[in-house]
Protein backbone atom coordinates (compact mmCIF):
# COMPACT_ATOMS: atom_id res chain seq x y z
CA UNK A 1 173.96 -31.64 18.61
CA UNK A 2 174.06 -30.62 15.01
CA UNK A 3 171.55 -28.88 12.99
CA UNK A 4 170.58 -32.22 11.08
CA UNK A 5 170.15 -33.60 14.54
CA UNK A 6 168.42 -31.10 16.08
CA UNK A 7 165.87 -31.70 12.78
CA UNK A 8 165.62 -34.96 13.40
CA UNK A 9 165.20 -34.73 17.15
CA UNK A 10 162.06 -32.35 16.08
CA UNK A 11 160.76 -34.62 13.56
CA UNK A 12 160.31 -37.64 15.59
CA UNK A 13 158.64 -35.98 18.09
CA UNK A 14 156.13 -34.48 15.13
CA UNK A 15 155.32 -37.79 14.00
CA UNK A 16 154.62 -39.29 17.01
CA UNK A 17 152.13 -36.89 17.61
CA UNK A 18 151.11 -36.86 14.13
CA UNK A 19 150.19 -40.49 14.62
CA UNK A 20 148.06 -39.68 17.32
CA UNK A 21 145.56 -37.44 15.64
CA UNK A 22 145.33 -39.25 12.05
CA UNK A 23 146.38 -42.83 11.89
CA UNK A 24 147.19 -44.81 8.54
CA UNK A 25 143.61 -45.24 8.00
CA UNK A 26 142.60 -42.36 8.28
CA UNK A 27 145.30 -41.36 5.57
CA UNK A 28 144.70 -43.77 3.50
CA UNK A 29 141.02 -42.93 2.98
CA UNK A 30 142.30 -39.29 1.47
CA UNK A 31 140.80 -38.17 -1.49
CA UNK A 32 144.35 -38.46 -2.64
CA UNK A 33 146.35 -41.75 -1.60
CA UNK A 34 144.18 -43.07 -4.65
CA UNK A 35 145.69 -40.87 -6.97
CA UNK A 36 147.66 -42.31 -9.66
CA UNK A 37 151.95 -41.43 -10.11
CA UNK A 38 153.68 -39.43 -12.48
CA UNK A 39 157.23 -40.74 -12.59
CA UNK A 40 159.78 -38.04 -12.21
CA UNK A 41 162.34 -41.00 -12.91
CA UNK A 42 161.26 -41.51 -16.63
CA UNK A 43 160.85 -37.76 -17.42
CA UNK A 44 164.48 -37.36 -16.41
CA UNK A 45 165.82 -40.62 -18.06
CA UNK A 46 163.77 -39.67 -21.57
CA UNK A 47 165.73 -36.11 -21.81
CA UNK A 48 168.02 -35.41 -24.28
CA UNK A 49 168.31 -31.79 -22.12
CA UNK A 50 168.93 -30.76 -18.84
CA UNK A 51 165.57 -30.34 -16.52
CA UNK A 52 165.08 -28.07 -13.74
CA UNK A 53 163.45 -29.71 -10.64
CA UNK A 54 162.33 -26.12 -8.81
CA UNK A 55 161.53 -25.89 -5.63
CA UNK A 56 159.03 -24.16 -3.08
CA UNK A 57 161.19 -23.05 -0.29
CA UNK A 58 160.25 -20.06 2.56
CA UNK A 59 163.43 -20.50 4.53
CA UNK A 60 165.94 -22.70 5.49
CA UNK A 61 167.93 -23.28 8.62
CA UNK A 62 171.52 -21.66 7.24
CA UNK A 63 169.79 -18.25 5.45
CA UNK A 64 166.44 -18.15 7.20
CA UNK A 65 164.21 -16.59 5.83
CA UNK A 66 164.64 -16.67 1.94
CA UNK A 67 160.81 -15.13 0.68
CA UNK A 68 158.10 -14.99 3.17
CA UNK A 69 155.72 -13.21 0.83
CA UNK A 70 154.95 -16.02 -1.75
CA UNK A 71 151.68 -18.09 -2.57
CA UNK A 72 152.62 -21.90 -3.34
CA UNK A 73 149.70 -22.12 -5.81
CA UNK A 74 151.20 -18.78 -7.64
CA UNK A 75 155.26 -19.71 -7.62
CA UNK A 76 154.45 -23.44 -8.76
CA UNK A 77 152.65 -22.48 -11.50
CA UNK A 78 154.83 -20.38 -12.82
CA UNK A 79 157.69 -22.88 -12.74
CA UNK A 80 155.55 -25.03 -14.27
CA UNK A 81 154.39 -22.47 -17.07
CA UNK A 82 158.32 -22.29 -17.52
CA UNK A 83 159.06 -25.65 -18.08
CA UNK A 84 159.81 -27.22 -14.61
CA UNK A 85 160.27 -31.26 -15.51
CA UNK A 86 159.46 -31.20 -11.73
CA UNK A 87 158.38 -29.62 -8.41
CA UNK A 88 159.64 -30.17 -4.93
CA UNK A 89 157.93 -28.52 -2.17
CA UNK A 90 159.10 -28.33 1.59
CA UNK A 91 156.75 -29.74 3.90
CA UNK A 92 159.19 -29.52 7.45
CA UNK A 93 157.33 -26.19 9.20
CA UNK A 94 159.79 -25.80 12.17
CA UNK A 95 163.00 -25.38 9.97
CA UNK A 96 161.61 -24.47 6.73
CA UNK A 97 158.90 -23.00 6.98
CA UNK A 98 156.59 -25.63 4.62
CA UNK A 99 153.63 -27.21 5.33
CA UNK A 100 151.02 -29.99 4.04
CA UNK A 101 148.72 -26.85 2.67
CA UNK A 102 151.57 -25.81 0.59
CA UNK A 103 151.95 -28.85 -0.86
CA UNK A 104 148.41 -29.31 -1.27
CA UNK A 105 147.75 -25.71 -3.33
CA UNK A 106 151.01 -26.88 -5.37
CA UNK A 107 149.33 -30.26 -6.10
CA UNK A 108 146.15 -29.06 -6.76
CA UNK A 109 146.72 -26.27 -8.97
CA UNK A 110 149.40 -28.71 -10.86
CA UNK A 111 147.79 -31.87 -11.00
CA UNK A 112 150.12 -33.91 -13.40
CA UNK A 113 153.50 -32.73 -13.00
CA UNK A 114 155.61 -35.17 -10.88
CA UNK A 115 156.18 -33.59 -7.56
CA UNK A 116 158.87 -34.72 -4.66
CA UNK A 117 157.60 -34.23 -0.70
CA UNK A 118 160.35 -32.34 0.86
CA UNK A 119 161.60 -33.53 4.46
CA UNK A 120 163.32 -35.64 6.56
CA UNK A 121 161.72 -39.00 6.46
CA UNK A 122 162.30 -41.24 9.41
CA UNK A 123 159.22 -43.30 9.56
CA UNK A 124 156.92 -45.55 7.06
CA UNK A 125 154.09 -43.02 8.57
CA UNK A 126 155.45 -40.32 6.56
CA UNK A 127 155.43 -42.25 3.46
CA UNK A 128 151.30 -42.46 3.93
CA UNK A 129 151.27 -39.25 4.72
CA UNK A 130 152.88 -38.33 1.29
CA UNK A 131 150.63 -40.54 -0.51
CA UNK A 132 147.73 -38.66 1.07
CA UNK A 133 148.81 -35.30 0.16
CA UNK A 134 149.77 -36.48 -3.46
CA UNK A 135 152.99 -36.67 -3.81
CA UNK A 136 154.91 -38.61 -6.42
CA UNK A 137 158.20 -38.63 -5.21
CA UNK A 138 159.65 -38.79 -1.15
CA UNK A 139 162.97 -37.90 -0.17
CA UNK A 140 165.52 -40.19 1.59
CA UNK A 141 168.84 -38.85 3.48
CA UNK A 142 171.57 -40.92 3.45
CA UNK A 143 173.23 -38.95 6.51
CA UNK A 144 170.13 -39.48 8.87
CA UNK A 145 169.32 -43.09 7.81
CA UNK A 146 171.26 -46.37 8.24
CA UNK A 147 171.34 -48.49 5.06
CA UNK A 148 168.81 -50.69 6.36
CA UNK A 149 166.43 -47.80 7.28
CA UNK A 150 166.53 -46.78 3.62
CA UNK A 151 166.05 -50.44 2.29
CA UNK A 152 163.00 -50.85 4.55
CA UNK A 153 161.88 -47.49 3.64
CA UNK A 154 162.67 -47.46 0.09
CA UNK A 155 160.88 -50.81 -0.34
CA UNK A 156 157.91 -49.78 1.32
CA UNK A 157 157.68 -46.13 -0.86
CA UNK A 158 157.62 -48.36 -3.65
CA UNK A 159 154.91 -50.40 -2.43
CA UNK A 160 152.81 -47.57 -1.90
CA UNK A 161 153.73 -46.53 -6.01
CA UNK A 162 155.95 -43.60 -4.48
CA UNK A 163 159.78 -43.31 -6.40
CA UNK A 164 162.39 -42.70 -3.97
CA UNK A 165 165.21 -40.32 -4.09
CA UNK A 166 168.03 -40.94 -2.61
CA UNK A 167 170.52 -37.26 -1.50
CA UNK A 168 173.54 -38.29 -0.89
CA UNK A 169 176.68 -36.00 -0.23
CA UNK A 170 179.95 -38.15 -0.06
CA UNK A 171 181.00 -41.88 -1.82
CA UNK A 172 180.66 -43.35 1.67
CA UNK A 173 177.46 -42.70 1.99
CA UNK A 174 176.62 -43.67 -1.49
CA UNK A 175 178.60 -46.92 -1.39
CA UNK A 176 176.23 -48.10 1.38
CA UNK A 177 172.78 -46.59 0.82
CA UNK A 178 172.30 -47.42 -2.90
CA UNK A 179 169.66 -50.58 -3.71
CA UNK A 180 167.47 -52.01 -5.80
CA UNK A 181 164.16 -49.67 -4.51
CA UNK A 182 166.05 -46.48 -5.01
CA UNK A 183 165.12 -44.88 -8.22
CA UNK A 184 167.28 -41.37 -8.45
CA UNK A 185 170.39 -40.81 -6.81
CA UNK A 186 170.65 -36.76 -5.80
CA UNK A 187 174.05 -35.30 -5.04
CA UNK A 188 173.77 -32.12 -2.39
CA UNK A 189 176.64 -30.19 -3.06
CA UNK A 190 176.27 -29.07 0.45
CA UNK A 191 178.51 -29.74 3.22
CA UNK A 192 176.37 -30.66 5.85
CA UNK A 193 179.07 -29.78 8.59
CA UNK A 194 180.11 -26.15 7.11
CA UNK A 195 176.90 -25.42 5.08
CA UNK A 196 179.67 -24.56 1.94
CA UNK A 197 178.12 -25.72 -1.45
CA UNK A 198 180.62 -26.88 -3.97
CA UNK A 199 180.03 -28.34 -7.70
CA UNK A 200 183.27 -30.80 -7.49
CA UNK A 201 181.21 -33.06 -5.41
CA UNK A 202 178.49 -33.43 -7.70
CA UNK A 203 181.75 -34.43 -10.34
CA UNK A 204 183.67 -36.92 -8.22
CA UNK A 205 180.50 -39.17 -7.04
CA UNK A 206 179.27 -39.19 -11.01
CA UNK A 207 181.29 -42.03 -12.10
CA UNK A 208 180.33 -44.25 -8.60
CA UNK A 209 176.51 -43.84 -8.96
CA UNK A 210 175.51 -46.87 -11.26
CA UNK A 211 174.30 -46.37 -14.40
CA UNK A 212 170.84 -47.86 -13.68
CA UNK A 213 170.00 -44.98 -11.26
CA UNK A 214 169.11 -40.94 -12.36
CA UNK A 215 171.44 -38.79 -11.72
CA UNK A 216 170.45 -35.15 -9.93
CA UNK A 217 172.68 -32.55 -9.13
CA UNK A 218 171.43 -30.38 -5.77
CA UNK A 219 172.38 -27.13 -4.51
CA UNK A 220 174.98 -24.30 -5.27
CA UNK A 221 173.66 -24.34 -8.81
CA UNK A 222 173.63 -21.10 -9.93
CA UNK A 223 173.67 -20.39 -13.51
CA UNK A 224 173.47 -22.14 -16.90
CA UNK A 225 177.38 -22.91 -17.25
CA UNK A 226 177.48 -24.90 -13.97
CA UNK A 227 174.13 -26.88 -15.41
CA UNK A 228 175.70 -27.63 -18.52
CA UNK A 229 179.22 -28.56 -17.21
CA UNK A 230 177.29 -31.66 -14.72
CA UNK A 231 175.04 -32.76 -17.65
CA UNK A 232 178.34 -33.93 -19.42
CA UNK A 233 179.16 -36.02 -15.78
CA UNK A 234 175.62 -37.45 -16.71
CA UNK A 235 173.43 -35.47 -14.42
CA UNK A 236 169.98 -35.28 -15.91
CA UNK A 237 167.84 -33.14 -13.61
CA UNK A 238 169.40 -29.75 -11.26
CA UNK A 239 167.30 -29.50 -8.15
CA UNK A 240 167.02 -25.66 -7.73
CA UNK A 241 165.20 -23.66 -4.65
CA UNK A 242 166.86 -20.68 -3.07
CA UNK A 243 168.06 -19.31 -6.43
CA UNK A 244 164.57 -18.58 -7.52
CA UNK A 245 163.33 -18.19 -4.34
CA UNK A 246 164.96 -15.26 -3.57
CA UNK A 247 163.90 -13.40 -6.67
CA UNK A 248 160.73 -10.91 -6.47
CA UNK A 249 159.27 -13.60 -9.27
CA UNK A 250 160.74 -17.57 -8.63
CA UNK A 251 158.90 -18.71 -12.06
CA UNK A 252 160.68 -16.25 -13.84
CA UNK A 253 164.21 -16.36 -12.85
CA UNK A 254 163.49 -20.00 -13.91
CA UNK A 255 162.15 -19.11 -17.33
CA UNK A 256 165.33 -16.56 -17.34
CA UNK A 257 167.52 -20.07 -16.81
CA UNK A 258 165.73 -22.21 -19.31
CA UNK A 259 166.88 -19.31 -21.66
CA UNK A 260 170.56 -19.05 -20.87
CA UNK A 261 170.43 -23.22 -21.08
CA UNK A 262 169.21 -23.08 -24.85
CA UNK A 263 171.68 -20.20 -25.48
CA UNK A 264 174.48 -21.71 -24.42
CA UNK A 265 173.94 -24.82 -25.67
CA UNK A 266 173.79 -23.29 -28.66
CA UNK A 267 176.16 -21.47 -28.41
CA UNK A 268 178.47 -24.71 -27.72
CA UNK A 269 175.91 -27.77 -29.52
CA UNK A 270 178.95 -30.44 -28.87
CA UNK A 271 177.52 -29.88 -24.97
CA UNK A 272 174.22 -31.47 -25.65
């Protein structure tokens, strides 16, 4: 068994006890599930720029622990304060680290930003639960779902007002995931077998992702050279989390990005 089996393995098990103690009713009487959308979609597709999703992350199953000694409330401010288009926080405790009151001190101290729930959804439960906490945005794996898992599930995000975004990491996987309900396609430049990160798969799947769907690069992305080489494949938004995470101060070694972005593109204006 893998490590993205082993996480699933875990996660069913999670929500079917999770459906014991609060059922849909229950979450859909939150304070929250009423709350209207921002669309991370629209910010994306209406930037002439590159945007910086940034993510809250403790610690992930390949590094482990990446900061331990962060306040969700604190980092997501400040990547907000430095021009974050988005924020994804990780809401998987066993591998990650994340929890609901993470995302819930993220949500309430940013209340408009658009902000992407961060785990392995295998259920339509999950997609309440999401609505409950506030988010915008859920995440859907193309390596743990069959195509007619993420149609159902895609379908029913929408439904609920949530935008879907789809992480693929190959063209197979793309070819038979993408539909009508998806509204970003995210490349993970990770390689889910060897845990390697690599750019060039971000710039072979760019010209096989329709044109009707945002385009986000994720992972491995380091610096404002790599940024600026996908925007020209037509990547619009760079999901970033362990890059800033492992810095003393997350919101600034974003604002310290957003800076080498407008110098370099400056520096080279045909990029932009």
């Amino acid at each position: 068994m893998n490590i993205l089996e082993k996480i699933i393995a875990r996660k069913q098990q999670e929500i079917s006890e999770s459906k014991k103690i609060r059922s849909i009713s229950d979450l859909e009487k939150e304070p929250l599930f009423a709350r209207k959308t921002s669309s991370l979609a629209s910010a994306l597709r209406s930037s002439a720029t590159p945007r910086i999703i940034s993510e809250f992350k403790r610690k992930s199953p390949s590094k482990g622990v990446i900061n331990g000694n962060v306040l969700p409330e604190i980092v997501t401010n400040d990547y907000v304060n430095a021009g974050a288009v988005g924020l994804s926080v990780l809401t998987d405790l066993d591998f990650f680290g994340g929890s609901f009151a993470d995302f819930l001190k993220a949500r309430d101290t940013n209340p408009h930003i658009p902000m992407l729930r961060k785990d392995f959804i295998v259920d339509e439960y999950q997609l309440f639960e999401a609505k409950s906490i506030g988010a915008d945005v859920i995440l859907l794996i193309a390596a743990c779902l069959t195509a007619s898992e993420i149609g159902t599930l895609s379908k029913r995000a929408h439904d609920l007002g949530l935008e879907v975004l789809l992480e693929v990491h190959n063209a197979e996987e793309l070819a038979v995931s993408v539909g009508e309900d998806i509204d970003i396609v995210g490349v993970n430049n990770r390689n889910l077998k060897t845990f390697e990160t690599s750019i060039e798969t971000s710039i072979e799947l760019s010209e096989l992702i329709p044109d009707q769907f945002v385009k986000i690069s994720e992972s491995g992305l380091k610096d404002a050279e790599t940024i600026l080489r996908l925007f020209q494949y037509g990547y619009k938004g760079f999901l970033i989390g362990e890059t800033f995470m492992k810095t003393v101060n997350p919101g600034a070694a974003l604002a310290g990005l957003q800076q080498n972005l407008t110098q370099h593109s400056n520096l080279n204006p045909l990029v932009l």
